[in-house]
Protein backbone atom coordinates (compact mmCIF):
# COMPACT_ATOMS: atom_id res chain seq x y z
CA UNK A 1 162.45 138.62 124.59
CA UNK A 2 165.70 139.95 122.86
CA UNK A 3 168.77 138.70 122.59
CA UNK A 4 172.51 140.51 122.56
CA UNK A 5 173.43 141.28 118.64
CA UNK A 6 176.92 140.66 119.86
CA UNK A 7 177.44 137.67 122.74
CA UNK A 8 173.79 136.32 122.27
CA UNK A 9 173.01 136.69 125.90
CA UNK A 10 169.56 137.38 127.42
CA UNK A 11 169.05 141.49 126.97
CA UNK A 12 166.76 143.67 128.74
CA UNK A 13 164.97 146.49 127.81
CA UNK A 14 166.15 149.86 130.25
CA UNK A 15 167.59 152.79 129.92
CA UNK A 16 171.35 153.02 129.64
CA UNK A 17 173.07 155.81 131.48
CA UNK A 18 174.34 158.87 129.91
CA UNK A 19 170.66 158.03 127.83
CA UNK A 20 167.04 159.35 127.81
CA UNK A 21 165.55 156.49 125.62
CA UNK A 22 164.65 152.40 126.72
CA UNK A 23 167.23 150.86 124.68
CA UNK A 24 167.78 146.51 124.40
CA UNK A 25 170.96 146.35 126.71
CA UNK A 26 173.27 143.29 127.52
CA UNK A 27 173.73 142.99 130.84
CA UNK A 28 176.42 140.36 130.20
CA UNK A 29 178.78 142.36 127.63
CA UNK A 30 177.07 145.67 128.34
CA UNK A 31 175.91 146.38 124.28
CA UNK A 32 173.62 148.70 124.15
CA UNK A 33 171.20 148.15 120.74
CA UNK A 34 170.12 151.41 119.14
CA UNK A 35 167.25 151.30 116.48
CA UNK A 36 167.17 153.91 114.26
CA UNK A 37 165.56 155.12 111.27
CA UNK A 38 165.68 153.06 107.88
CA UNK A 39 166.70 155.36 104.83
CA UNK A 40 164.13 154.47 101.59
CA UNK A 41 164.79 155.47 98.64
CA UNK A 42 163.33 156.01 95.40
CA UNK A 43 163.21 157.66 91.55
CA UNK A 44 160.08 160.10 90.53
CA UNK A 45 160.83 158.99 86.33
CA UNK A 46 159.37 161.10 83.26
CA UNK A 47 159.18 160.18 79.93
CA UNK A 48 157.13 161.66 77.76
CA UNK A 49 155.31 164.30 80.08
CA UNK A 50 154.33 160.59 81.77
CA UNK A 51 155.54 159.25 85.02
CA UNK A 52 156.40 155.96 85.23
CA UNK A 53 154.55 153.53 88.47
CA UNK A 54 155.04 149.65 89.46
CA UNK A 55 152.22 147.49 90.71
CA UNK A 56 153.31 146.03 93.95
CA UNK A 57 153.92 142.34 93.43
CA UNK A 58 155.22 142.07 97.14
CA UNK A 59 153.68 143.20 100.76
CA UNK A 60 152.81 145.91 102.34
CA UNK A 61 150.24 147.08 99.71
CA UNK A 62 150.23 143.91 97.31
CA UNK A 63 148.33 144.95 94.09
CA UNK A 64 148.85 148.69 94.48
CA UNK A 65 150.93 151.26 92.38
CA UNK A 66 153.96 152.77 93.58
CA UNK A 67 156.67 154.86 92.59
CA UNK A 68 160.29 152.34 92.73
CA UNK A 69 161.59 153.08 95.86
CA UNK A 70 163.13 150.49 99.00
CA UNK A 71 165.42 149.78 101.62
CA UNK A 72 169.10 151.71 100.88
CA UNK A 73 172.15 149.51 100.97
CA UNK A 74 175.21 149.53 102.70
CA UNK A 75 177.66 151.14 100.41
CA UNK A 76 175.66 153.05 98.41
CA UNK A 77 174.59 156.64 98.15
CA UNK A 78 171.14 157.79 98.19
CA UNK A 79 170.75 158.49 94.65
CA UNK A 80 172.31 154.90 93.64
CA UNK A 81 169.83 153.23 95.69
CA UNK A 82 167.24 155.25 94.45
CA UNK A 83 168.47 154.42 90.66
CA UNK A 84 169.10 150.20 91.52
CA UNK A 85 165.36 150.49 93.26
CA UNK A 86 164.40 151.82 89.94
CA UNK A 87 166.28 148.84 87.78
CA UNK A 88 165.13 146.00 90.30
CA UNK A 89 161.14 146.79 90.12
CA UNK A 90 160.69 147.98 86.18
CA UNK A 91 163.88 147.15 84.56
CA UNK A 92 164.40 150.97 84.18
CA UNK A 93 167.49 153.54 84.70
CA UNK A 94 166.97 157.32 85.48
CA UNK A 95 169.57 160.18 84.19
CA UNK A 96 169.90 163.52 85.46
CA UNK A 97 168.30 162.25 88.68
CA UNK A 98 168.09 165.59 91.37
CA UNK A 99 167.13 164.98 94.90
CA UNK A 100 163.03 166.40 94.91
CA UNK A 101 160.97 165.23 98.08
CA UNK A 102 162.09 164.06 101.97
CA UNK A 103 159.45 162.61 103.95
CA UNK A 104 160.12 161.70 108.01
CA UNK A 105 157.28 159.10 108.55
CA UNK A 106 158.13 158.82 112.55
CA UNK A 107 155.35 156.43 113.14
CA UNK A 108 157.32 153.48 110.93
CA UNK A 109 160.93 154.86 111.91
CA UNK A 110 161.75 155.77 108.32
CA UNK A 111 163.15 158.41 106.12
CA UNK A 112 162.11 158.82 102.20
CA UNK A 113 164.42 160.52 99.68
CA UNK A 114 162.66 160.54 96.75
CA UNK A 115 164.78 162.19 93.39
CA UNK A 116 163.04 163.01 89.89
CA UNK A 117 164.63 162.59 86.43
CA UNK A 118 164.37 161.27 83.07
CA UNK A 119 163.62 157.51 82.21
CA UNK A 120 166.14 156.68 80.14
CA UNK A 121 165.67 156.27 76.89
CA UNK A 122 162.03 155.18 77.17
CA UNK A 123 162.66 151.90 77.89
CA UNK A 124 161.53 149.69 81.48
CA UNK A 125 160.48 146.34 81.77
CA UNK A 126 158.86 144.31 85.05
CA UNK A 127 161.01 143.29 88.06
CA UNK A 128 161.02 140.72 90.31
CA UNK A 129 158.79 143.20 92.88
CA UNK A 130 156.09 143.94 90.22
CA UNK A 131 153.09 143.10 88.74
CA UNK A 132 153.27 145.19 86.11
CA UNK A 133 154.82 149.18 85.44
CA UNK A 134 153.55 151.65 83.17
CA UNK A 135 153.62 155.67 82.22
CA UNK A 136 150.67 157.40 83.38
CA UNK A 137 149.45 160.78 82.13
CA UNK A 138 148.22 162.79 85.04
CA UNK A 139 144.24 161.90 84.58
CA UNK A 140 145.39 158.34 84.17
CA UNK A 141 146.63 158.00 87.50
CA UNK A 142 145.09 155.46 89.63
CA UNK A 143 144.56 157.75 92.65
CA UNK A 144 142.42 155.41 94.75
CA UNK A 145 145.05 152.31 94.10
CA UNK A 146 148.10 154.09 95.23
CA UNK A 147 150.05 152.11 97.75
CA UNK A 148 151.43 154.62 99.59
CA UNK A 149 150.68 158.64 101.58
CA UNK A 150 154.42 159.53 100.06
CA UNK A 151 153.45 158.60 96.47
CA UNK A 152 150.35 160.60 96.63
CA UNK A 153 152.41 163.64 98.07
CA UNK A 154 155.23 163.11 95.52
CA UNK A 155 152.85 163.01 92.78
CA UNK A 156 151.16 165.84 94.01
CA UNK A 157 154.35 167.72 94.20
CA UNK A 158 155.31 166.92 90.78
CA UNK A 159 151.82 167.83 88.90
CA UNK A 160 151.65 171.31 90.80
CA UNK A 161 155.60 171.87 90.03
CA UNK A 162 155.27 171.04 86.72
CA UNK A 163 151.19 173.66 86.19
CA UNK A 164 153.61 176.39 87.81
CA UNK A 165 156.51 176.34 85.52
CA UNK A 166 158.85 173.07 86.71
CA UNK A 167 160.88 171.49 84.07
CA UNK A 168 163.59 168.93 84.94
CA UNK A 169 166.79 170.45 86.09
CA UNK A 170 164.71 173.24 88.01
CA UNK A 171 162.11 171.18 90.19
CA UNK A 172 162.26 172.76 94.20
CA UNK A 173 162.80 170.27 97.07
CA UNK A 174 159.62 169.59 99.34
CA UNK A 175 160.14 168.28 102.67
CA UNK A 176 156.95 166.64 105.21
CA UNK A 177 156.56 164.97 108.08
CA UNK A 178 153.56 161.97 107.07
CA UNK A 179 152.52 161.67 110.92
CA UNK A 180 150.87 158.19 110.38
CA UNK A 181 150.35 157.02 106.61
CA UNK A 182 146.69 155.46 106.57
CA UNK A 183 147.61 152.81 104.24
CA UNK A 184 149.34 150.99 106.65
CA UNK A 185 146.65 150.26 109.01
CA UNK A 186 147.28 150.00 112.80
């Protein structure tokens, strides 16, 4: 059973007026609790005609490769979040970062904004959220070890943009809806 964010009072589950969704109410102060969407995001890096991927070293998806991406910040904008996410799993800062892919994954109540750029100056390390990082070549990417449906579809994105023409500066924005990622489970 919840409890009141604000007074710390038994809350119930109704809907409030004025309101078409069950919401976690007070009934002693009268807060109403919305849940919304969590914002990730996260940096699509190139070096080299390479991209650059983390093996998870934290859950969901332990083991797997991802791009850097996470949970934005109070206080920060997208593309700063994207950029620390980027610093905090492989030690690496992107330049001339552009916004490339949005993804509304309804089923987990989250948003991705994923941007592509340059890895600056070569250079990444391993953070505290990975097992290891590397830059993969297209035919070295572990396809069947990818932690996420938004990596795949990012990656995706950027191999076709880049056979028709893409160079960095002139990617185009994709936008999706992932209905359910599989990798997730139930």
């Amino acid at each position: 059973m919840p409890y009141c964010l604000q007074c710390g009072h038994l809350a119930e589950t109704k809907i409030p007026p004025m309101d078409s969704r069950p919401r976690i109410v007070c009934p002693s102060c009268g807060y109403i609790h919305y849940e919304n969407p969590k914002v990730i995001n996260g940096c699509l890096l190139i070096h080299e005609d390479k991209v650059l991927l983390c093996r998870r070293a934290i859950e969901p998806r332990h083991g797997y490769w991802t791009l850097p991406a996470g949970f934005m910040e109070l206080g920060e904008t997208m593309k700063d979040g994207g950029n620390r996410e980027c610093f905090e799993e492989a030690e690496a800062i992107g330049s001339g970062l552009e916004l490339y892919c949005l993804y509304d994954i309804p089923d987990i109540g989250q948003i991705h904004v994923m941007f592509i750029g340059s890895l600056k100056d070569g250079k990444f390390g391993v953070g505290i959220e990975s097992l290891e990082c590397a830059l993969f070549a297209e035919e070295d990417i572990p396809w069947e070890d990818l932690a996420f449906q938004n990596v795949i579809e990012t990656l995706q994105h950027y191999f076709a943009d880049r056979k028709a023409g893409a160079t960095l500066g002139n990617f185009p924005i994709h936008q999706q809806v992932i209905v359910k990622d599989v990798h997730l489970g139930d």
